[in-house]
C-alpha atoms as a PDB file:
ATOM      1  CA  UNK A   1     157.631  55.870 254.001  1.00  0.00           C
ATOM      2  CA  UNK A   2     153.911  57.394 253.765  1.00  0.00           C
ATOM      3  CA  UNK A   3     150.029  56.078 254.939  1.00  0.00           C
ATOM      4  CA  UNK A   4     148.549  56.028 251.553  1.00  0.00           C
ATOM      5  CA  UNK A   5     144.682  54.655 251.161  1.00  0.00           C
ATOM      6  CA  UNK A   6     143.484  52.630 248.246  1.00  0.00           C
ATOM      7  CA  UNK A   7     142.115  55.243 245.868  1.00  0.00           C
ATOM      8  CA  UNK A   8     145.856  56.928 246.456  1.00  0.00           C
ATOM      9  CA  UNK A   9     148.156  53.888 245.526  1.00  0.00           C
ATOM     10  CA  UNK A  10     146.147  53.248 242.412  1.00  0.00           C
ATOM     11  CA  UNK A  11     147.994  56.320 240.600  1.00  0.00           C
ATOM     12  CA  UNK A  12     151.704  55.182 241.623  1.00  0.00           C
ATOM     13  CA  UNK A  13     150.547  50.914 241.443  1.00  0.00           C
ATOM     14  CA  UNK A  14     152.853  50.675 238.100  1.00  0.00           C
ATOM     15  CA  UNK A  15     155.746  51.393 239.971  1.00  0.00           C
ATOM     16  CA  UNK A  16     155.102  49.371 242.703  1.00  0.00           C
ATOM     17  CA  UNK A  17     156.923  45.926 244.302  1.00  0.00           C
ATOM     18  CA  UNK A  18     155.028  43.789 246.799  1.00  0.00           C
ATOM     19  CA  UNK A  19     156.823  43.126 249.763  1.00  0.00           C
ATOM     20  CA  UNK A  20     154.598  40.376 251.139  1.00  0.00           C
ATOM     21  CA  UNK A  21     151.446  42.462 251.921  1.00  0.00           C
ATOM     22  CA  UNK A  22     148.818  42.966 249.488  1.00  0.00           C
ATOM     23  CA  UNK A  23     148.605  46.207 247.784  1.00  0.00           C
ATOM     24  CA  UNK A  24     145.723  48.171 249.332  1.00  0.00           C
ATOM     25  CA  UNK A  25     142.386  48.073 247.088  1.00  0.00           C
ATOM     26  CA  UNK A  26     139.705  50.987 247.406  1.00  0.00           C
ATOM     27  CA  UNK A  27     138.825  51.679 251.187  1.00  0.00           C
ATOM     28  CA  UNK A  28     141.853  49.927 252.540  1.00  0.00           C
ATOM     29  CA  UNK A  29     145.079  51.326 253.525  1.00  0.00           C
ATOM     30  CA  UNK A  30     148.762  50.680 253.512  1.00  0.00           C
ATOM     31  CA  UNK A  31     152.234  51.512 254.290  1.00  0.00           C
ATOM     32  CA  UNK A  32     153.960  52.646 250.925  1.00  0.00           C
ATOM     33  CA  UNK A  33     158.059  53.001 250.806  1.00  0.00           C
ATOM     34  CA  UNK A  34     159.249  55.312 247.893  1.00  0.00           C
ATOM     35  CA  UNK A  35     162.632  55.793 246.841  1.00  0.00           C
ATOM     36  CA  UNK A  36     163.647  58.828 244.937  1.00  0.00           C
ATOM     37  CA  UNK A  37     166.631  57.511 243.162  1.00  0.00           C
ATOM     38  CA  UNK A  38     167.059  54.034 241.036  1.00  0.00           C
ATOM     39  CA  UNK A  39     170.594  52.750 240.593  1.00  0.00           C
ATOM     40  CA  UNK A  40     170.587  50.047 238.014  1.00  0.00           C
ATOM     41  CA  UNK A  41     174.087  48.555 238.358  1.00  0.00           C
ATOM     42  CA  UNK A  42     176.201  47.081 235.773  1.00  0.00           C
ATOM     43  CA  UNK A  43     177.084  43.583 237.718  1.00  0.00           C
ATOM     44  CA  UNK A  44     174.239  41.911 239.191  1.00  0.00           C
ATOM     45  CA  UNK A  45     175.014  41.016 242.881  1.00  0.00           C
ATOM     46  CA  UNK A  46     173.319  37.388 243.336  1.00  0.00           C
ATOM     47  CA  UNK A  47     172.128  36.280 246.743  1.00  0.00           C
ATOM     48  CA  UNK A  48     174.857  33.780 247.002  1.00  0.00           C
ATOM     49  CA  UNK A  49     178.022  35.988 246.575  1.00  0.00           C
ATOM     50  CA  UNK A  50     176.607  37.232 250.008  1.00  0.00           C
ATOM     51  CA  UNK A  51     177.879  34.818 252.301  1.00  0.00           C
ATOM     52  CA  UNK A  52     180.406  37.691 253.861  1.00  0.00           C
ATOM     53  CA  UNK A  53     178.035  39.944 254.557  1.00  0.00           C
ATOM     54  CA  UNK A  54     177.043  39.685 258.127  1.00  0.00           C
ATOM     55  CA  UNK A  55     173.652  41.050 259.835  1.00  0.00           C
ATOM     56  CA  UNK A  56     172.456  40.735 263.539  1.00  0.00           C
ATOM     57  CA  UNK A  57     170.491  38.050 262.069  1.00  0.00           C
ATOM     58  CA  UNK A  58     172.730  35.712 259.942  1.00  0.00           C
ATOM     59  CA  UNK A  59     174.734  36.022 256.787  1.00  0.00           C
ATOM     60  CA  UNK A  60     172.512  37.912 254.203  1.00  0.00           C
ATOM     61  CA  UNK A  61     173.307  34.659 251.310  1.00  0.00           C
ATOM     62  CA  UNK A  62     171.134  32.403 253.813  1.00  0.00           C
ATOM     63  CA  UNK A  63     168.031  35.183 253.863  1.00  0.00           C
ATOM     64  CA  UNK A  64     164.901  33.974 252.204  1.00  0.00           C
ATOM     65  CA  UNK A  65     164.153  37.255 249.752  1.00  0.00           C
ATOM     66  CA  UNK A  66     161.012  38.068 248.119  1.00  0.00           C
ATOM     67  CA  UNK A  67     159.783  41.351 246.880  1.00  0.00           C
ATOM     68  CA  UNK A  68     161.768  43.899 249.591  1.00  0.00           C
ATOM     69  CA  UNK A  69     163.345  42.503 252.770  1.00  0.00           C
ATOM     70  CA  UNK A  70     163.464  44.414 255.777  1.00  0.00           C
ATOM     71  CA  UNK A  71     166.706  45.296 257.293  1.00  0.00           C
ATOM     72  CA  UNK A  72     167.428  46.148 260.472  1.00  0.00           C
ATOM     73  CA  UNK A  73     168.701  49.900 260.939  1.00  0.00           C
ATOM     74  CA  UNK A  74     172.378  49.279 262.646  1.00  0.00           C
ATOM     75  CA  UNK A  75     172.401  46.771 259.509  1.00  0.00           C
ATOM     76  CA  UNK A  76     171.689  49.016 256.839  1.00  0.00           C
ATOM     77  CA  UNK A  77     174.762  51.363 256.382  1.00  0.00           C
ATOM     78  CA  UNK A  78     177.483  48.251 256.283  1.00  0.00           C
ATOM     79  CA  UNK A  79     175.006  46.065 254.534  1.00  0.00           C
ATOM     80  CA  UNK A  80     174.119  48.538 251.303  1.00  0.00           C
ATOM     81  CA  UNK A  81     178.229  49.479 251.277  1.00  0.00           C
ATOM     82  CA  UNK A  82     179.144  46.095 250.757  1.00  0.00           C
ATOM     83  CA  UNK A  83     177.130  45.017 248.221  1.00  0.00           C
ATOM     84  CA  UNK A  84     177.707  48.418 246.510  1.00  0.00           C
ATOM     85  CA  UNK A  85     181.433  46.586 247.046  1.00  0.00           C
ATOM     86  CA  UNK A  86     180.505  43.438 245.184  1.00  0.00           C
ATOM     87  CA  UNK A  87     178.277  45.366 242.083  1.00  0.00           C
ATOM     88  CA  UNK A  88     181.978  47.116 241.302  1.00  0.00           C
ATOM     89  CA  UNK A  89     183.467  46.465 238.214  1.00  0.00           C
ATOM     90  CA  UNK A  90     187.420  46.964 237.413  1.00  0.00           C
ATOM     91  CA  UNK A  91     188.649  50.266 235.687  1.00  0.00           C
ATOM     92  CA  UNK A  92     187.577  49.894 232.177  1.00  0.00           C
ATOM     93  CA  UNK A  93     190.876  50.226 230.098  1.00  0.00           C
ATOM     94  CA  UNK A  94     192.281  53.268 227.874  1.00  0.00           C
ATOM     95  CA  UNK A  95     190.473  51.599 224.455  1.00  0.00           C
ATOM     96  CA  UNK A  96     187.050  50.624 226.406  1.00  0.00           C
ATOM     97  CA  UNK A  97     186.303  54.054 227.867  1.00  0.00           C
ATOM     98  CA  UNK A  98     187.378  55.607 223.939  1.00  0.00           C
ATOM     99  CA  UNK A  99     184.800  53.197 222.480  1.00  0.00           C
ATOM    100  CA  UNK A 100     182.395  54.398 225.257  1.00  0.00           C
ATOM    101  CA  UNK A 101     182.699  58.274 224.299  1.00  0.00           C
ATOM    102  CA  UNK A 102     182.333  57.125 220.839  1.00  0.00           C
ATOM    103  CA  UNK A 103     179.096  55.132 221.490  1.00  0.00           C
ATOM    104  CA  UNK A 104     177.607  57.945 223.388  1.00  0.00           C
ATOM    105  CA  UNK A 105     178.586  60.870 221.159  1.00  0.00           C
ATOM    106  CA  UNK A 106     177.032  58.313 218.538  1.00  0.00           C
ATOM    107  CA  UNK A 107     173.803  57.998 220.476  1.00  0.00           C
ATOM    108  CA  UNK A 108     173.469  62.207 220.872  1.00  0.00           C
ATOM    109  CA  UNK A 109     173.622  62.508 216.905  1.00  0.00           C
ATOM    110  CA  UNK A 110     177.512  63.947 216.703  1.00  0.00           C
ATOM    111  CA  UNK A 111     179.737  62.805 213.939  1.00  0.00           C
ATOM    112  CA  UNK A 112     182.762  61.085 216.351  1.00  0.00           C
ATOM    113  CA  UNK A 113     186.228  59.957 215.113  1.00  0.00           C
ATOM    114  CA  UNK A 114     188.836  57.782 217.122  1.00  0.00           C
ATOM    115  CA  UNK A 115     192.728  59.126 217.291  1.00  0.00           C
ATOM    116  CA  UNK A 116     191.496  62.285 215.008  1.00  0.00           C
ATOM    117  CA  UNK A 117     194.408  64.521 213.649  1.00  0.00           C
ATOM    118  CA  UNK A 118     195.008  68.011 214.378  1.00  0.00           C
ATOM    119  CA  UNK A 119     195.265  70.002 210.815  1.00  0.00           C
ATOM    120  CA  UNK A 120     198.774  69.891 211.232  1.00  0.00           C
ATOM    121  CA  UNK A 121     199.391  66.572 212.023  1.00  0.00           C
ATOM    122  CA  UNK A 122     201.138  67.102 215.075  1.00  0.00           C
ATOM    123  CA  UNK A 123     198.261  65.176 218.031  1.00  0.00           C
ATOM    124  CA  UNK A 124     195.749  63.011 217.416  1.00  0.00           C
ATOM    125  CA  UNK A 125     193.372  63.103 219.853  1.00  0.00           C
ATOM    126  CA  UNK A 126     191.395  60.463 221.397  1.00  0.00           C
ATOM    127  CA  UNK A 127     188.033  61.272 220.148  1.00  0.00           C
ATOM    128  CA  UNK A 128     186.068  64.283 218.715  1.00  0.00           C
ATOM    129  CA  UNK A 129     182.581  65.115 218.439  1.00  0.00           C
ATOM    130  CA  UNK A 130     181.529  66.969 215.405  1.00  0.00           C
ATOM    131  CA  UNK A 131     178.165  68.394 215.090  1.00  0.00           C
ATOM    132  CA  UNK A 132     178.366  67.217 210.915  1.00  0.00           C
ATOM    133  CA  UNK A 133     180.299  65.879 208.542  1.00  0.00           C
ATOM    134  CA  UNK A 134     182.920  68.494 207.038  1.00  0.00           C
ATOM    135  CA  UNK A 135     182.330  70.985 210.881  1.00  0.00           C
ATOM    136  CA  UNK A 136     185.357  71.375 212.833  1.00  0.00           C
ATOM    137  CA  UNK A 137     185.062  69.139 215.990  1.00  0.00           C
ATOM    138  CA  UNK A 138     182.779  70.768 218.805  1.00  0.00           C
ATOM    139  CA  UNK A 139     184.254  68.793 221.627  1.00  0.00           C
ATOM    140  CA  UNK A 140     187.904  67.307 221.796  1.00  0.00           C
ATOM    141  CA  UNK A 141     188.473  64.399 224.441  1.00  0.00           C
ATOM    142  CA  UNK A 142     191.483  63.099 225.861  1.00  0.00           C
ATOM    143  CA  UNK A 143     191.380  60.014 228.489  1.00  0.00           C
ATOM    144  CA  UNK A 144     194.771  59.980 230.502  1.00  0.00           C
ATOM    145  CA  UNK A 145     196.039  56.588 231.253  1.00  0.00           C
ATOM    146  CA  UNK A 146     199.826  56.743 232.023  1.00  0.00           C
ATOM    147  CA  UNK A 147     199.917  60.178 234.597  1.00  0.00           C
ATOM    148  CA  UNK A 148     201.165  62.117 232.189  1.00  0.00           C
ATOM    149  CA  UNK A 149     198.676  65.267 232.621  1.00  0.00           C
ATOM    150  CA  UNK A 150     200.380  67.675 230.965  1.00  0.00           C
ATOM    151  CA  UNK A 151     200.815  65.558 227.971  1.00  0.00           C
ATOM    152  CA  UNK A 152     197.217  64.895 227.856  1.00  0.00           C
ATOM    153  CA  UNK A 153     196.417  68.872 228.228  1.00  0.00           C
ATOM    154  CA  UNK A 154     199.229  69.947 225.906  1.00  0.00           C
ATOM    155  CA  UNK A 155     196.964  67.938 223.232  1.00  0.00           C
ATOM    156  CA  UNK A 156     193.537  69.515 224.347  1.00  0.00           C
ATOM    157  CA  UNK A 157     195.414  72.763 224.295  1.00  0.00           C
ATOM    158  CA  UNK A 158     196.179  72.517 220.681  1.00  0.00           C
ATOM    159  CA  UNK A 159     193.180  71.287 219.878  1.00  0.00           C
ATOM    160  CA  UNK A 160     191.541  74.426 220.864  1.00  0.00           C
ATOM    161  CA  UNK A 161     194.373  76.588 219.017  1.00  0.00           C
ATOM    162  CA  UNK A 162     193.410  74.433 215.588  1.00  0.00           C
ATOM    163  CA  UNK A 163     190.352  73.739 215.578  1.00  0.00           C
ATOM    164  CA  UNK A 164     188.718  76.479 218.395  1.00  0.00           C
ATOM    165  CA  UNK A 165     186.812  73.457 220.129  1.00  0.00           C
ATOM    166  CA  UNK A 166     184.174  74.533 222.259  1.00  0.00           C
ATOM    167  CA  UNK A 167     184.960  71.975 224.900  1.00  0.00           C
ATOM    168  CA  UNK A 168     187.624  70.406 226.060  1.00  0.00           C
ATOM    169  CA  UNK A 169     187.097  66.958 227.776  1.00  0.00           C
ATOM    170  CA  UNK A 170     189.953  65.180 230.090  1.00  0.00           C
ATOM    171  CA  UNK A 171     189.216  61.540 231.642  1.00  0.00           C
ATOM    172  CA  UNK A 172     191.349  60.934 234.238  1.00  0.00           C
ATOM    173  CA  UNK A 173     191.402  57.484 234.674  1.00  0.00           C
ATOM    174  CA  UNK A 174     193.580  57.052 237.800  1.00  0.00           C
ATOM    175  CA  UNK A 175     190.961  58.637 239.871  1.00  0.00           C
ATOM    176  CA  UNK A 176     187.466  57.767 239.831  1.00  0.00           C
ATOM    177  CA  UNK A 177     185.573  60.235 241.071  1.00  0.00           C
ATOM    178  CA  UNK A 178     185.469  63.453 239.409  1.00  0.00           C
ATOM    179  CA  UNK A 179     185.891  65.672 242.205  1.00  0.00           C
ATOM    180  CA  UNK A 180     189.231  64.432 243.071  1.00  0.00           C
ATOM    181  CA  UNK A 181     190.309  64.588 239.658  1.00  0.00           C
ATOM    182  CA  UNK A 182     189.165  68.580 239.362  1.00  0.00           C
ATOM    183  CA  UNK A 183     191.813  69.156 242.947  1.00  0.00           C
ATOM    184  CA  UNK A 184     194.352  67.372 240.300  1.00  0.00           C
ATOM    185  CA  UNK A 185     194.461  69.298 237.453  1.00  0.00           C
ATOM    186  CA  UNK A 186     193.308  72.391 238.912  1.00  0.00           C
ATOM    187  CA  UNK A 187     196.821  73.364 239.578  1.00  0.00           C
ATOM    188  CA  UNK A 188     198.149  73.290 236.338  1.00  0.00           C
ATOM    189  CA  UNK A 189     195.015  74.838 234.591  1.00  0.00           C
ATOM    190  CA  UNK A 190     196.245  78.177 237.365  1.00  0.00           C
ATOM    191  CA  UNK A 191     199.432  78.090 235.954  1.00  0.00           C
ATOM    192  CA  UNK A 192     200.799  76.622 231.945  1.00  0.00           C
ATOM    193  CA  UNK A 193     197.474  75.787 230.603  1.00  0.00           C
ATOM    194  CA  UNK A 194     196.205  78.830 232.127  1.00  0.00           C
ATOM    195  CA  UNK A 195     194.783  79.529 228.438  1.00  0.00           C
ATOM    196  CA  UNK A 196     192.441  76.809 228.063  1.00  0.00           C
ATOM    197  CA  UNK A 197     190.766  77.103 232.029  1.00  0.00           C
ATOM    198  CA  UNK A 198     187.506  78.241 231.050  1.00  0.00           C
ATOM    199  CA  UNK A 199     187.089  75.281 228.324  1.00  0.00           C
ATOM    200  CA  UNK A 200     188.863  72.192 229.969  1.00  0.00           C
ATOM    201  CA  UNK A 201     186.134  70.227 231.857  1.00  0.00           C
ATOM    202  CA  UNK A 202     187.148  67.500 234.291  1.00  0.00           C
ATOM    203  CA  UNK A 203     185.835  64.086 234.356  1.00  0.00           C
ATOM    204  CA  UNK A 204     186.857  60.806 236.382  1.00  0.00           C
ATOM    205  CA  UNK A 205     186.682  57.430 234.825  1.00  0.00           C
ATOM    206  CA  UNK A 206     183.737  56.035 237.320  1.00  0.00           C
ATOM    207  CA  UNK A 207     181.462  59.067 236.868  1.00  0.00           C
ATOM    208  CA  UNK A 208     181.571  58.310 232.716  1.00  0.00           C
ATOM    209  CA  UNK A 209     181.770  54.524 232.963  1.00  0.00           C
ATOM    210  CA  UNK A 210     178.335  54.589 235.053  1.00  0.00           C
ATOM    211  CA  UNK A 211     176.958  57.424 232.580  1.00  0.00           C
ATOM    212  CA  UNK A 212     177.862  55.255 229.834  1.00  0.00           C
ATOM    213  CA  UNK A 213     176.256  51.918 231.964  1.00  0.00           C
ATOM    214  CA  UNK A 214     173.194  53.714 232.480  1.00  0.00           C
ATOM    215  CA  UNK A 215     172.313  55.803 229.059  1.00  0.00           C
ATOM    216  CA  UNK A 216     173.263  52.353 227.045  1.00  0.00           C
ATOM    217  CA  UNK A 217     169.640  51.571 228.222  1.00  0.00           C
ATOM    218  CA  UNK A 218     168.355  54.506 226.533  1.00  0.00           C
ATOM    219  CA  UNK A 219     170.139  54.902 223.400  1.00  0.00           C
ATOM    220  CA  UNK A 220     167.164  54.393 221.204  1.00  0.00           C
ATOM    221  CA  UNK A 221     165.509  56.889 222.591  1.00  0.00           C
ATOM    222  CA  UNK A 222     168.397  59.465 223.262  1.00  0.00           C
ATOM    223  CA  UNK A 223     168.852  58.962 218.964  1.00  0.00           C
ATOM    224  CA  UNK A 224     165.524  60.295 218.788  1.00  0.00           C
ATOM    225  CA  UNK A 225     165.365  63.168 221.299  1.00  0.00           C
ATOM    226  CA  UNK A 226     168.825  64.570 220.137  1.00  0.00           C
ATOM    227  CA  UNK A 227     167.754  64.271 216.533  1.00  0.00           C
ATOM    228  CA  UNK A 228     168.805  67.624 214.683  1.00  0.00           C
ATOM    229  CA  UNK A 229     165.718  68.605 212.063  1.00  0.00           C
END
């Protein structure tokens, strides 16, 4: 929260909400709240779904909200984690986070393939990323579904032996976050699949779902940027 004056808030007015005080005009002043980080989330959370969510005041699906509402501080924490709670979508399956690698490997300008064979036949792995048509793939992904890790890295692992991918990508879908999924695997990349270490990199389901949610936005414009030529 800053003191801003009129002539100030005119460079950051595009951005700006009212939250039931005018927006200051040249030799006037206001209070300004910035926030450094957006989160657009996939599943709207509508006033009405609210009617759990309790504040020293009364149940937050019976507040009147326009433009920004004021919470109370000993409110905030419990009220922001709940409806975090209720924006929550389910796991996305095995087949909806493969079309979701393809989608964005198709929006950064790779050539991507579903259940792509090894030269000999003997994996197919969930989906590759090829820099053009006729390359060897640059990136070799792998989403693991049923807790079989070393299945799933036995796959990436040949992958890299055929085709000498650059990157090695697992999904681990039965942890979301991406730092619990590293403490996982991190085991077994010390010990059998000590080979691939350096090129296996870790990712939870949540951490690409929300990439996926949020870049989806963008995809015209990530077509463009990542343009090669």
């Amino acid at each position: 929260m800053r003191f801003v004056r009129g002539e100030e808030f005119s460079r950051c007015a595009s951005r700006a909400v009212e939250a039931g005080i005018p927006f200051p005009r040249p030799g006037e002043a206001s209070w300004i709240l910035e926030f450094d980080r957006i989160v657009r989330y996939e599943k709207p959370v509508k006033l009405a779904d609210c009617g759990s969510i309790k504040t020293s005041r009364k149940p937050l699906s019976e507040w009147m909200i326009t433009g920004f509402t004021f919470i109370r501080s000993e409110d905030a924490p419990r009220v922001l984690e709940a409806i975090r709670s209720l924006s929550k979508v389910g796991r996305p399956s095995h087949e909806e986070l493969v079309e979701e690698l393809l989608d964005l490997g198709e929006w950064l300008n790779f050539v991507v393939r579903k259940e792509d064979p090894t030269p000999d036949d003997v994996y197919k792995l969930d989906v590759t990323w090829r820099e053009a048509e006729g390359h060897v793939p640059l990136k070799a992904f792998e989403i693991e579904i049923s807790g079989d890790v070393d299945r799933a890295l036995s796959r990436l692992a040949h992958a890299r032996d055929t085709w000498g991918c650059e990157q090695l990508w697992l999904i681990v879908s039965d942890e979301a976050k991406t730092e619990r999924a590293e403490k996982l695997i991190e085991p077994r990349l010390r010990g059998s699949f000590a080979r691939i270490k350096d090129r296996v990199k870790i990712l939870g389901w949540e951490e690409l779902h929300e990439a996926y949610t949020t870049l989806k936005h963008y995809k015209e414009l990530l077509k463009s940027m990542s343009k090669r030529g």
